[in-house]
Protein backbone atom coordinates (compact mmCIF):
# COMPACT_ATOMS: atom_id res chain seq x y z
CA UNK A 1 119.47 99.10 86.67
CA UNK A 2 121.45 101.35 84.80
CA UNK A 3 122.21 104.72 84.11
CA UNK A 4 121.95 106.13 87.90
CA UNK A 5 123.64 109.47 88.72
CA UNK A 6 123.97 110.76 91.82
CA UNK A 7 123.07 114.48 93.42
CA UNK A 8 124.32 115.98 96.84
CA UNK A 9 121.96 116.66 98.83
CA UNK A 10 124.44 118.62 101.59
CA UNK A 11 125.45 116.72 104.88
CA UNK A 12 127.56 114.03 103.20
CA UNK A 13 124.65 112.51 101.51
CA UNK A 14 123.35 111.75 98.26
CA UNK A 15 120.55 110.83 95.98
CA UNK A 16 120.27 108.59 93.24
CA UNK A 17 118.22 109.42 90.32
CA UNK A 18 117.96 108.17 86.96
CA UNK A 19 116.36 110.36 83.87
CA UNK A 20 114.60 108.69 80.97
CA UNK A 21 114.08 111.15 78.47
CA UNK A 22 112.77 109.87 75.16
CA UNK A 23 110.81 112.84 74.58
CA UNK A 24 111.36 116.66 74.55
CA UNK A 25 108.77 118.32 76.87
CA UNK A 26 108.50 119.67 80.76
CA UNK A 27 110.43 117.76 83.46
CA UNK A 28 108.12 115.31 85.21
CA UNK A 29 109.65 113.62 88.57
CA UNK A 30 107.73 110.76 89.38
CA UNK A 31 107.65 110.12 92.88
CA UNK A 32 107.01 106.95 93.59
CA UNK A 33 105.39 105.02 96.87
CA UNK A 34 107.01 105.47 99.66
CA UNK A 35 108.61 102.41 100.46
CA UNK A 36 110.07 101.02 96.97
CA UNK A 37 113.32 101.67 95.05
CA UNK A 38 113.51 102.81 91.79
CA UNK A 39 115.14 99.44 91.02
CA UNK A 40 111.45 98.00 91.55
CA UNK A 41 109.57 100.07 89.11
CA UNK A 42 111.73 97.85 86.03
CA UNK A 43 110.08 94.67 87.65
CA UNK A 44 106.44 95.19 88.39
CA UNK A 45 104.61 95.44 85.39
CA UNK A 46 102.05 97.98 86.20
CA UNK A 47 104.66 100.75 87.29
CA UNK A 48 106.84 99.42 84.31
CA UNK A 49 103.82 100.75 81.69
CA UNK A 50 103.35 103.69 83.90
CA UNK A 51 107.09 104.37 83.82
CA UNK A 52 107.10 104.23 80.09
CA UNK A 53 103.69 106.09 79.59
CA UNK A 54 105.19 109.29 81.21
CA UNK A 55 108.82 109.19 79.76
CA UNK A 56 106.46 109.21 76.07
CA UNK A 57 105.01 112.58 77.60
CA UNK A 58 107.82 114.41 78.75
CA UNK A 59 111.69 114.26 80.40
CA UNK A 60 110.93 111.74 83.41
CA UNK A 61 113.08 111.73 86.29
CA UNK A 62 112.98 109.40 89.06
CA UNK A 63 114.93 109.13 92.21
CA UNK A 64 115.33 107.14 95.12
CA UNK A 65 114.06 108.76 98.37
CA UNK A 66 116.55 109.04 101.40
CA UNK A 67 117.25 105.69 103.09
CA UNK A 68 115.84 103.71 99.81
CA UNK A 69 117.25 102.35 96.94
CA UNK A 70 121.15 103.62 95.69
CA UNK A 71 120.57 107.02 98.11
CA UNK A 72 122.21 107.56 101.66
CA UNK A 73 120.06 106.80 104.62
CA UNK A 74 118.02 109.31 105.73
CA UNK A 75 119.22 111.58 109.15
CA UNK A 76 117.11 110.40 111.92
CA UNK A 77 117.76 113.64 113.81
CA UNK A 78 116.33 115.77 110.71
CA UNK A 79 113.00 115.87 109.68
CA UNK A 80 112.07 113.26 106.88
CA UNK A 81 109.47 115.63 104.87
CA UNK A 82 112.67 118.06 104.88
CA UNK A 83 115.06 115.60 103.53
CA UNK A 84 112.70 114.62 101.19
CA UNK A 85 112.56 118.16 100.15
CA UNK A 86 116.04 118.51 99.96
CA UNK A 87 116.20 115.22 97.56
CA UNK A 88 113.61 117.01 95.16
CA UNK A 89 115.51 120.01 94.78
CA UNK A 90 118.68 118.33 94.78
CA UNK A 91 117.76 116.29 92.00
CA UNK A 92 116.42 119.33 89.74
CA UNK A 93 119.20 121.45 90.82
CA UNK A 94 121.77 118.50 89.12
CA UNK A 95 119.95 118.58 85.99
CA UNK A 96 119.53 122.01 85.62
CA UNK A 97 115.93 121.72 85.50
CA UNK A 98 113.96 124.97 86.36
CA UNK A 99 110.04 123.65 87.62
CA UNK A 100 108.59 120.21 87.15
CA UNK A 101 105.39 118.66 87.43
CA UNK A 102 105.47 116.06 90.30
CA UNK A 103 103.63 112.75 89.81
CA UNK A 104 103.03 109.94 92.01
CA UNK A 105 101.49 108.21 95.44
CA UNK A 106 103.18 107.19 98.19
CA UNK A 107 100.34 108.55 100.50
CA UNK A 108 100.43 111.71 103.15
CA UNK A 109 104.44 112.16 102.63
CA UNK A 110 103.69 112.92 99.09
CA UNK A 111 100.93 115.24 99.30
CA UNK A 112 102.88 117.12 102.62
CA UNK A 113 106.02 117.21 99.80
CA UNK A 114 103.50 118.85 96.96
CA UNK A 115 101.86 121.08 99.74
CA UNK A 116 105.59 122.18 101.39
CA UNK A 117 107.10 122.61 97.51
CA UNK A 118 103.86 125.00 96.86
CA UNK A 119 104.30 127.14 100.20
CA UNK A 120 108.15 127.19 99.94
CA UNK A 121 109.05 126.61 96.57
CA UNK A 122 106.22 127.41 94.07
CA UNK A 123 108.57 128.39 91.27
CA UNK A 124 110.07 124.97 90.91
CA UNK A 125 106.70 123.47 91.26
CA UNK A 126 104.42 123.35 87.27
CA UNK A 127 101.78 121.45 88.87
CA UNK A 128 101.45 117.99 90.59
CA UNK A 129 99.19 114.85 90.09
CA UNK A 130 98.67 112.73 93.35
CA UNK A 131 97.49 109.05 93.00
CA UNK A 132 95.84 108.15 96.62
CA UNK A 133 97.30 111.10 98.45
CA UNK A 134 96.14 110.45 102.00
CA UNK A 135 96.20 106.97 101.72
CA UNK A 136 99.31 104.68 103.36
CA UNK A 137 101.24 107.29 104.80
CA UNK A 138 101.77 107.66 108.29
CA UNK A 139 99.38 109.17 110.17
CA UNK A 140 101.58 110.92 112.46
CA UNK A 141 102.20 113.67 110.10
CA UNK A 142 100.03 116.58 110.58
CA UNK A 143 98.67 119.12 107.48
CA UNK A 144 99.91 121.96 110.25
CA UNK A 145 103.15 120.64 110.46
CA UNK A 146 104.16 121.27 106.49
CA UNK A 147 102.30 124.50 106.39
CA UNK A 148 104.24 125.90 109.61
């Protein structure tokens, strides 16, 4: 795969993310399922056409979540919705983008991401599209436990 940058993400890590811009428009960071790399969505043909279908609409940005991929592990004394966080705005920060919309599945860690960028961070937040929200993720995160 080419073309990945990284972004620090503070605490000696980073995150790799790769931008595919072929269009002008708002920033959309698709974020992925929660277990694959980046790498993968070149391979599988449905995420390939998906991939393409949003760089046509708009400056698409992918990155690899903590502990996938390119990135740094994740801290496994630090809360993982945090770090994922942290990756987000790390990523946007690097490219000097303002607000995107966030598209993607990945199940429950997704949706607690949109829910903790909307509480937290609603001006770096246009919007967000969730495919299967509640669906794989684990079940041991809590809607309370974002919105404390």
């Amino acid at each position: 795969m080419s073309n990945i940058q990284f972004a620090e993400v503070g605490h000696g890590r980073e995150i790799a993310y790769r931008e595919l811009s072929e269009v002008e428009g708002p920033a959309i960071v698709h974020f992925y399922t929660a277990t694959a790399a980046m790498e993968l969505l070149d391979e599988e043909r449905m995420d390939a056409r998906m991939v393409q279908t949003l760089a046509a609409s708009g400056r698409l940005i992918l990155f690899d979540k903590p502990g996938l991929g390119a990135s740094d592990p994740f801290d496994e004394h630090r809360d993982y919705l945090e770090q994922l966080l942290e990756a987000y705005l790390a990523v946007l920060d690097e490219l000097e983008v303002e607000a995107a919309w966030l598209f993607g599945g990945g199940g429950l860690p997704t949706a607690c991401l949109v829910a903790m960028l909307a509480r937290h961070h609603a001006d770096r937040l246009l919007g967000a599209v969730l495919v299967d929200p509640v669906g794989r993720g684990p079940m041991d995160i809590k809607p309370r436990d974002v919105l404390e």
